[in-house]
PDB file of N, CA and C in Angstrom:
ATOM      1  N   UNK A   1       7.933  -1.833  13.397  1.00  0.00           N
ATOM      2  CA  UNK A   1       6.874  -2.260  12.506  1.00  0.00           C
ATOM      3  C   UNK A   1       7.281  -1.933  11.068  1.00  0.00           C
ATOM      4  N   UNK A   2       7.376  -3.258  10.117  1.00  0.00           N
ATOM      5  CA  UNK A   2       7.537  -2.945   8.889  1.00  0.00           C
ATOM      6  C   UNK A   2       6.362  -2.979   8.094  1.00  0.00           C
ATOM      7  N   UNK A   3       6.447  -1.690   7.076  1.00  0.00           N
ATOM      8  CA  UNK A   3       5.593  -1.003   5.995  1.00  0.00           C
ATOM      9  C   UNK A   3       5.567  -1.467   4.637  1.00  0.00           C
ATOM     10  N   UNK A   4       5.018  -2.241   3.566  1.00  0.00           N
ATOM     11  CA  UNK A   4       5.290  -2.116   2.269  1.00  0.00           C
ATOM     12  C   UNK A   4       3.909  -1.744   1.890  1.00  0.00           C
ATOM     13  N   UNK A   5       4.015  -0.558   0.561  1.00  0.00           N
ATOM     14  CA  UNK A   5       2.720  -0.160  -0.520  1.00  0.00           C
ATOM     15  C   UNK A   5       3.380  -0.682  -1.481  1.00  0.00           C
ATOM     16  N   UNK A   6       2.275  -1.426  -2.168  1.00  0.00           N
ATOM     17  CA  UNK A   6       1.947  -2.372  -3.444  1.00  0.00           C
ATOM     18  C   UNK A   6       1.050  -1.499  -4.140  1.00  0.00           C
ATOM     19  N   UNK A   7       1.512  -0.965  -5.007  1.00  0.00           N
ATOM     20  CA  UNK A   7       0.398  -0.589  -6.656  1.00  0.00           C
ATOM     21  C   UNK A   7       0.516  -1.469  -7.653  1.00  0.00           C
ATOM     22  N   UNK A   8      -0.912  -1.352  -7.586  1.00  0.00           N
ATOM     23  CA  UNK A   8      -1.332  -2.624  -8.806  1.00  0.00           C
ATOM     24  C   UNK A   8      -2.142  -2.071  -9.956  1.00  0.00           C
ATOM     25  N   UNK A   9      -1.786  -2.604 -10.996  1.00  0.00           N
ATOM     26  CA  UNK A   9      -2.520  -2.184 -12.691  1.00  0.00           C
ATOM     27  C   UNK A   9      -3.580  -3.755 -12.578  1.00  0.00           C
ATOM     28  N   UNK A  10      -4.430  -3.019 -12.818  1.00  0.00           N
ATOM     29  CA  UNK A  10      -5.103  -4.871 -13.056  1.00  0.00           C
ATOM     30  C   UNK A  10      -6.411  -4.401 -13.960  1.00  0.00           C
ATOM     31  N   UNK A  11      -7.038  -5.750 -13.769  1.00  0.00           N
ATOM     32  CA  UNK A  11      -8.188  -6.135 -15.500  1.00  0.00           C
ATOM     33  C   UNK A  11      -9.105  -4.870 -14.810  1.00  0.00           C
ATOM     34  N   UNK A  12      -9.910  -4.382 -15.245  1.00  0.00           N
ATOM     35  CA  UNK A  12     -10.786  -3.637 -14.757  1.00  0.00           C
ATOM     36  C   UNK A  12     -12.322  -4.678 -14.577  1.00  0.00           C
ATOM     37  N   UNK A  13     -11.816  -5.417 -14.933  1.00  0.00           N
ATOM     38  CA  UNK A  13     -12.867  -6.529 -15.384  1.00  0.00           C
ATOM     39  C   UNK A  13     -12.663  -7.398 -13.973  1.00  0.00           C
ATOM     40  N   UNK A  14     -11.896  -7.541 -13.194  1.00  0.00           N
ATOM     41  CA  UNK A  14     -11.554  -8.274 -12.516  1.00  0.00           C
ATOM     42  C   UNK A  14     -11.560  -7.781 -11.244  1.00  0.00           C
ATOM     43  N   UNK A  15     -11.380  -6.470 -10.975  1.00  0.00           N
ATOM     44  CA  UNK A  15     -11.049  -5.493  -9.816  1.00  0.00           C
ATOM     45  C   UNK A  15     -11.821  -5.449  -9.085  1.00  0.00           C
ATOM     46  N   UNK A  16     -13.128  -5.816  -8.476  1.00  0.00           N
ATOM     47  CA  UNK A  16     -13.820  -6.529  -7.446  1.00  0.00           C
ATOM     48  C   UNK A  16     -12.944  -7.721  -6.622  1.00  0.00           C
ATOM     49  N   UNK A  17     -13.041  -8.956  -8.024  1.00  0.00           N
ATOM     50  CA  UNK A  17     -12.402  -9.813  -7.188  1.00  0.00           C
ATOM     51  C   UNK A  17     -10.788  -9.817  -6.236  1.00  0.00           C
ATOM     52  N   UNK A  18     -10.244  -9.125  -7.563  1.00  0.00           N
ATOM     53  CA  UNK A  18      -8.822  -9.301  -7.028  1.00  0.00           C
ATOM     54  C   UNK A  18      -9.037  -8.334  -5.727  1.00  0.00           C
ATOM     55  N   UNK A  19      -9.395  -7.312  -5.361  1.00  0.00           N
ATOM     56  CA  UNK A  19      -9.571  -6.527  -4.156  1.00  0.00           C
ATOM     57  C   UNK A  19      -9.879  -7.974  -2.572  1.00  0.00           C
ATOM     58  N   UNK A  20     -11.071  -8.477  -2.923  1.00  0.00           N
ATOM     59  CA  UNK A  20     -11.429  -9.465  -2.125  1.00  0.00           C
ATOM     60  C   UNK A  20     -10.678 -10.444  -1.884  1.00  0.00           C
ATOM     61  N   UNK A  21      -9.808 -10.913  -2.913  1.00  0.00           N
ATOM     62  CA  UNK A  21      -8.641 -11.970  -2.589  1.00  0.00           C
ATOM     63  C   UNK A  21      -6.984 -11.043  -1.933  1.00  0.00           C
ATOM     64  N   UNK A  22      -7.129 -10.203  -2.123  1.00  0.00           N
ATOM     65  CA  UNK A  22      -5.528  -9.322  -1.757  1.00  0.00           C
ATOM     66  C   UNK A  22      -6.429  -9.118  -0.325  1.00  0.00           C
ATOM     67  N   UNK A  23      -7.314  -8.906   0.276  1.00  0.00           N
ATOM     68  CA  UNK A  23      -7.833  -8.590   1.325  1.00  0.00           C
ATOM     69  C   UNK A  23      -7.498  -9.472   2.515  1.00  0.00           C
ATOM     70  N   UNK A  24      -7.464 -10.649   1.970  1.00  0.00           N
ATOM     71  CA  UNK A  24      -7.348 -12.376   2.698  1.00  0.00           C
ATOM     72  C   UNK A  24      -6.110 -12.628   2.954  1.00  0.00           C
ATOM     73  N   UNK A  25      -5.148 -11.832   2.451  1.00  0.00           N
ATOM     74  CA  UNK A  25      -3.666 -11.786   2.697  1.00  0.00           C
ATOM     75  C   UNK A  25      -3.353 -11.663   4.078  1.00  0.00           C
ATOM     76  N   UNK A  26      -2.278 -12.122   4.499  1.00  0.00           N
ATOM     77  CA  UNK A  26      -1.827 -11.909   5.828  1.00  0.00           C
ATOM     78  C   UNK A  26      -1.204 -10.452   6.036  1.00  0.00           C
ATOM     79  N   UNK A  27      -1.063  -9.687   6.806  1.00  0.00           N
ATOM     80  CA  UNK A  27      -0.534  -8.841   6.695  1.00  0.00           C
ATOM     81  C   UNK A  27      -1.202  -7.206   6.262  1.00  0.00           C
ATOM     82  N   UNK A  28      -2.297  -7.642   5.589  1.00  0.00           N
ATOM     83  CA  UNK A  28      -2.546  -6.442   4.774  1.00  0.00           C
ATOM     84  C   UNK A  28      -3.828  -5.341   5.675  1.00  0.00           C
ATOM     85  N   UNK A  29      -3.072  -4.136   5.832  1.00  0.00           N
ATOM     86  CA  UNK A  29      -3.930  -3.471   6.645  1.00  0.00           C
ATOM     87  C   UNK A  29      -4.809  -2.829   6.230  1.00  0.00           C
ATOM     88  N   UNK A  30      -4.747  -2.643   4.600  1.00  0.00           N
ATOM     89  CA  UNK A  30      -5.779  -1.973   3.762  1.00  0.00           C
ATOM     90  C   UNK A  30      -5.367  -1.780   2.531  1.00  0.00           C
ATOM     91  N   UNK A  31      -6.400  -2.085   1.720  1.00  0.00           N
ATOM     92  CA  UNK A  31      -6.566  -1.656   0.542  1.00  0.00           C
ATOM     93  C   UNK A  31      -7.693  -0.895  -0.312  1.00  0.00           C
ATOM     94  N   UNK A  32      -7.390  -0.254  -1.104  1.00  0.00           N
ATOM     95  CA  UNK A  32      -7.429   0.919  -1.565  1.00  0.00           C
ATOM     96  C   UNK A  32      -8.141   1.196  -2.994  1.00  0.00           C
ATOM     97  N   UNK A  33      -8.968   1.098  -3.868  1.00  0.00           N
ATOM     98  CA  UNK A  33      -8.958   1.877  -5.268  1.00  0.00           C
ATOM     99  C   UNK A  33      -8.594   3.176  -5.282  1.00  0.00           C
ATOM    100  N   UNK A  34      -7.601   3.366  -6.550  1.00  0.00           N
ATOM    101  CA  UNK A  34      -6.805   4.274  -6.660  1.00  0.00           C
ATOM    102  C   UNK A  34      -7.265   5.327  -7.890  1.00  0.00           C
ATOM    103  N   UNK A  35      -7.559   6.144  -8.141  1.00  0.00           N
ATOM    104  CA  UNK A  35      -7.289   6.764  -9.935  1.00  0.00           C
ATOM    105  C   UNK A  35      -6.044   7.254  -9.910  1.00  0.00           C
ATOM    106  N   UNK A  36      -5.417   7.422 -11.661  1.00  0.00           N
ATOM    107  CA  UNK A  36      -4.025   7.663 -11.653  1.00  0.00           C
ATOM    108  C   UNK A  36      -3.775   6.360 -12.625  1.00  0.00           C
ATOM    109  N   UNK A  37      -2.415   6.358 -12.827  1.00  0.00           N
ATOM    110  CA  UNK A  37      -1.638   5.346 -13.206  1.00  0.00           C
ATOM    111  C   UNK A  37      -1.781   3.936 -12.746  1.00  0.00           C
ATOM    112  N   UNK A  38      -2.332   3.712 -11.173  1.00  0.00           N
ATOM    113  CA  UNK A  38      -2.391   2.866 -10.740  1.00  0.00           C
ATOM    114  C   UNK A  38      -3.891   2.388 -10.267  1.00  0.00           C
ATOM    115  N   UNK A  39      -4.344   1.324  -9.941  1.00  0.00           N
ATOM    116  CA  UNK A  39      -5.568   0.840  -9.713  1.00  0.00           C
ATOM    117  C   UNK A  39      -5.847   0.633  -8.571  1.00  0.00           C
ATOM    118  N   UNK A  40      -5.106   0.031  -7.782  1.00  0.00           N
ATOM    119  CA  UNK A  40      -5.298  -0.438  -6.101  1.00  0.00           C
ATOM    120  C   UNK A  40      -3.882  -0.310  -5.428  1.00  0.00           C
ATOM    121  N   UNK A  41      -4.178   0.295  -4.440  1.00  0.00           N
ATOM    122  CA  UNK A  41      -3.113   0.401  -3.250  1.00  0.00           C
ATOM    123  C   UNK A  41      -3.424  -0.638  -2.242  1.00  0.00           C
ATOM    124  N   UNK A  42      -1.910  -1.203  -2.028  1.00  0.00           N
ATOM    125  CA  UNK A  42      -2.220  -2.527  -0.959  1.00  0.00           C
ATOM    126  C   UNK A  42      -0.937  -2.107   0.167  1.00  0.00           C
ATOM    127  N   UNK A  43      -1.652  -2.118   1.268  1.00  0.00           N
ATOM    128  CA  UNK A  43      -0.763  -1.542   2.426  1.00  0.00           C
ATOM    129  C   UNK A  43      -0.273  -2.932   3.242  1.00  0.00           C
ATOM    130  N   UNK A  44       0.642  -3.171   3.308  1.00  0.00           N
ATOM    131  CA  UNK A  44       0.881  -4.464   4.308  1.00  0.00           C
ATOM    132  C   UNK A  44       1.800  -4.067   5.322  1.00  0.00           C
ATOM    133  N   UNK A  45       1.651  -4.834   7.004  1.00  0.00           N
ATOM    134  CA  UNK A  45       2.461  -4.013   8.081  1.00  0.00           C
ATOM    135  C   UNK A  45       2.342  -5.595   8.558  1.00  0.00           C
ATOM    136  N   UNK A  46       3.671  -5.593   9.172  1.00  0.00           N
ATOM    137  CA  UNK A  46       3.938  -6.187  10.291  1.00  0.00           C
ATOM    138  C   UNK A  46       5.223  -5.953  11.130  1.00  0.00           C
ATOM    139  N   UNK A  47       5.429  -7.248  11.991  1.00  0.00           N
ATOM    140  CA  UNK A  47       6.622  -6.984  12.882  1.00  0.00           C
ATOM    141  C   UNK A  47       7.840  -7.444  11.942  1.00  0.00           C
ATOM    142  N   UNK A  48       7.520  -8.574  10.922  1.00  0.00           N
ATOM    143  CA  UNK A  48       8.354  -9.168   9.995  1.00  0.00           C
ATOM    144  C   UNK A  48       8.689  -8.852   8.520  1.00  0.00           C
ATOM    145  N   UNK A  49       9.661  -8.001   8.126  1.00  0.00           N
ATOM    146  CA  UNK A  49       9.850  -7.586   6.579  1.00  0.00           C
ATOM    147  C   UNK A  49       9.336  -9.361   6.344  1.00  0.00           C
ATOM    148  N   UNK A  50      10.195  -9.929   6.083  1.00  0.00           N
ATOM    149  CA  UNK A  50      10.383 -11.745   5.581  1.00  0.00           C
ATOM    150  C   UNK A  50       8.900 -11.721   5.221  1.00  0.00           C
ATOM    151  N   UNK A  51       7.958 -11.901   6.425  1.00  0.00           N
ATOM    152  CA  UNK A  51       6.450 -12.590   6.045  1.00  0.00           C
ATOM    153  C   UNK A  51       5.934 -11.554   4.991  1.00  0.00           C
ATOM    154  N   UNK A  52       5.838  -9.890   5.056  1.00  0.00           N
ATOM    155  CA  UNK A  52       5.743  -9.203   3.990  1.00  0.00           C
ATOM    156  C   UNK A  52       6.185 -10.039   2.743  1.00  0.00           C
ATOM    157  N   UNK A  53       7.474  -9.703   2.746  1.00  0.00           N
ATOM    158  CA  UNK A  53       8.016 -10.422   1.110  1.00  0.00           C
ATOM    159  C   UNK A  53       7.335 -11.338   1.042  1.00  0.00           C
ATOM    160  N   UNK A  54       7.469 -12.515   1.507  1.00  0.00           N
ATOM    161  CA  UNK A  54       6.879 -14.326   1.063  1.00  0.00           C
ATOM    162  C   UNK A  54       5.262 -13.661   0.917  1.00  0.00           C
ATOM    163  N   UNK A  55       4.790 -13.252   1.391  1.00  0.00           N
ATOM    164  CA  UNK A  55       3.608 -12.872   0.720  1.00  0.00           C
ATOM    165  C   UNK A  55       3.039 -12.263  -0.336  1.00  0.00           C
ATOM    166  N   UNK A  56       3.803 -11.025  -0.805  1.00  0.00           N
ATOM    167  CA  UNK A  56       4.257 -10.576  -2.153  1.00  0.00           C
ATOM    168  C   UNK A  56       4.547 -11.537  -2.993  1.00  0.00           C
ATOM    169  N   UNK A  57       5.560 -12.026  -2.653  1.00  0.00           N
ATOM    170  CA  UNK A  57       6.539 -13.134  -3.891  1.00  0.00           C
ATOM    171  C   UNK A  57       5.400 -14.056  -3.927  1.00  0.00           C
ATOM    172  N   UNK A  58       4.860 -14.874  -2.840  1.00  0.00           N
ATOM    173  CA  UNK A  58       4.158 -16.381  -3.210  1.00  0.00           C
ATOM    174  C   UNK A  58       2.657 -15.896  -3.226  1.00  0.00           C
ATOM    175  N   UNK A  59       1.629 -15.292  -3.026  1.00  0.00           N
ATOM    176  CA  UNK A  59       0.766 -15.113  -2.745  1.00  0.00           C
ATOM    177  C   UNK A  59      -0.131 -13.809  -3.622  1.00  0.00           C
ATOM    178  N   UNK A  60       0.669 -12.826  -3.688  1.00  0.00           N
ATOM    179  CA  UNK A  60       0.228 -11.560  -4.093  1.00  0.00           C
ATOM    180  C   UNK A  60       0.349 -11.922  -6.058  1.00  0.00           C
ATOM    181  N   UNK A  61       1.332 -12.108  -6.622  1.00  0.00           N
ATOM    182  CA  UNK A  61       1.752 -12.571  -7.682  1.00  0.00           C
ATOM    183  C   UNK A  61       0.529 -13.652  -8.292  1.00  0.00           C
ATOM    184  N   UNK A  62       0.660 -14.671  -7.332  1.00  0.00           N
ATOM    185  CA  UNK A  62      -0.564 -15.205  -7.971  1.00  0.00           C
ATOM    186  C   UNK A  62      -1.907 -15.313  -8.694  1.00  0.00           C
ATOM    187  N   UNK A  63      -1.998 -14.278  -7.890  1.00  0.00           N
ATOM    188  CA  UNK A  63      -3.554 -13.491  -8.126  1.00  0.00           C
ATOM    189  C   UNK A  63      -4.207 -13.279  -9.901  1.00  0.00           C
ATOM    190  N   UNK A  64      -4.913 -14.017 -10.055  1.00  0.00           N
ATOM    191  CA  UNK A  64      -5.276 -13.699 -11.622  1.00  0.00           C
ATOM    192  C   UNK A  64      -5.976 -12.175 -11.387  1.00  0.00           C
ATOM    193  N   UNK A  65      -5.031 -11.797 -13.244  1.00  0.00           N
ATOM    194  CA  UNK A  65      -5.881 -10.526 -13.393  1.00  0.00           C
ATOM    195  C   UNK A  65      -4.854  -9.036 -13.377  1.00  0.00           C
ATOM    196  N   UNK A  66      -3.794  -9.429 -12.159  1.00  0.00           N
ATOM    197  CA  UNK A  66      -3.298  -8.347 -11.419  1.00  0.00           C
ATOM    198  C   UNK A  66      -1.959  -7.880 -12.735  1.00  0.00           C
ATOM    199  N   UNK A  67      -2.130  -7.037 -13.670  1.00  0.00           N
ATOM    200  CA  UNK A  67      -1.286  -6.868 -14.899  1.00  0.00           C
ATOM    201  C   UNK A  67       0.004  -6.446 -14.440  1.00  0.00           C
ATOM    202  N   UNK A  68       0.416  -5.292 -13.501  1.00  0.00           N
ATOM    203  CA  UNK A  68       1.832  -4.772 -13.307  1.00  0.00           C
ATOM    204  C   UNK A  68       1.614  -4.731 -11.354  1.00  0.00           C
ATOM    205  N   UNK A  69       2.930  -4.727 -10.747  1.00  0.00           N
ATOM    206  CA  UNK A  69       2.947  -4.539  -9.510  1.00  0.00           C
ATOM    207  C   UNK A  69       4.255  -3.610  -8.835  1.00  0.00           C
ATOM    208  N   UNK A  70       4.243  -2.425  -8.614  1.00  0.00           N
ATOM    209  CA  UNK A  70       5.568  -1.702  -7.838  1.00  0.00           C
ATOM    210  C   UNK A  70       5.135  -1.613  -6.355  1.00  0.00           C
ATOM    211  N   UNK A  71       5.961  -2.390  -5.428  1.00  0.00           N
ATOM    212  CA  UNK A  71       6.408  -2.616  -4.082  1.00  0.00           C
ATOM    213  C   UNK A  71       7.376  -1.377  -3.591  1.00  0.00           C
ATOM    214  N   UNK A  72       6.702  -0.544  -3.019  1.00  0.00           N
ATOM    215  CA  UNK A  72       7.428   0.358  -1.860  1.00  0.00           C
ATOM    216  C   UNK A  72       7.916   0.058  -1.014  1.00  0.00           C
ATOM    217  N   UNK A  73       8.572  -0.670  -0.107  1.00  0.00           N
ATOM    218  CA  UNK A  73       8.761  -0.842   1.198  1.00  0.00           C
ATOM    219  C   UNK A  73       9.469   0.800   2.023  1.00  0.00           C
ATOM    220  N   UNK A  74       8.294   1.023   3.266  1.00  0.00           N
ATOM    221  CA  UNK A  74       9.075   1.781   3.784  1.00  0.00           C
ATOM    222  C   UNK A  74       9.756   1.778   4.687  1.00  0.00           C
ATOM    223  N   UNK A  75      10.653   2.824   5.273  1.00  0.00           N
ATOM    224  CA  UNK A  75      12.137   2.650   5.773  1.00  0.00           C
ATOM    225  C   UNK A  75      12.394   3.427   6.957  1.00  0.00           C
ATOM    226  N   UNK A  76      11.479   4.452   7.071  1.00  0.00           N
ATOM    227  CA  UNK A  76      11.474   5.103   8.434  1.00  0.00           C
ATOM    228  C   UNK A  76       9.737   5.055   8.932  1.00  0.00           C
TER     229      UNK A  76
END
């Protein structure tokens, strides 16, 4: 089973919605409001790194609002 955490900086103005649309994602087992540096933690798991990424890259990115994004993938 592959792991990636997504931290996201986003509008504060916006952070309802974008929560509700990152929710609708495939993959995503939970997400999170964060305090700190970062705003929302987005946990995504599956059997497939690939569908992770293409979802990040095409899907997650999209998202109005979402200002900075660092992708963890984990490894053990």
């Amino acid at each position: 089973m592959s792991e990636a955490y997504v931290l996201l900086n986003v509008n504060h103005k916006n952070q309802a919605s974008i929560i509700d649309q990152v929710k609708s994602l495939a993959g995503v087992k939970a997400v999170k409001s964060v305090y700190g540096i970062y705003d929302i933690l987005v946990i995504f798991e599956s059997d497939d790194l690939q569908q992770i990424k293409n979802e990040i890259d095409n899907n997650l990115h999209s998202i109005g609002g979402i200002e900075n994004l660092t992708t963890l993938i984990s490894v053990a």
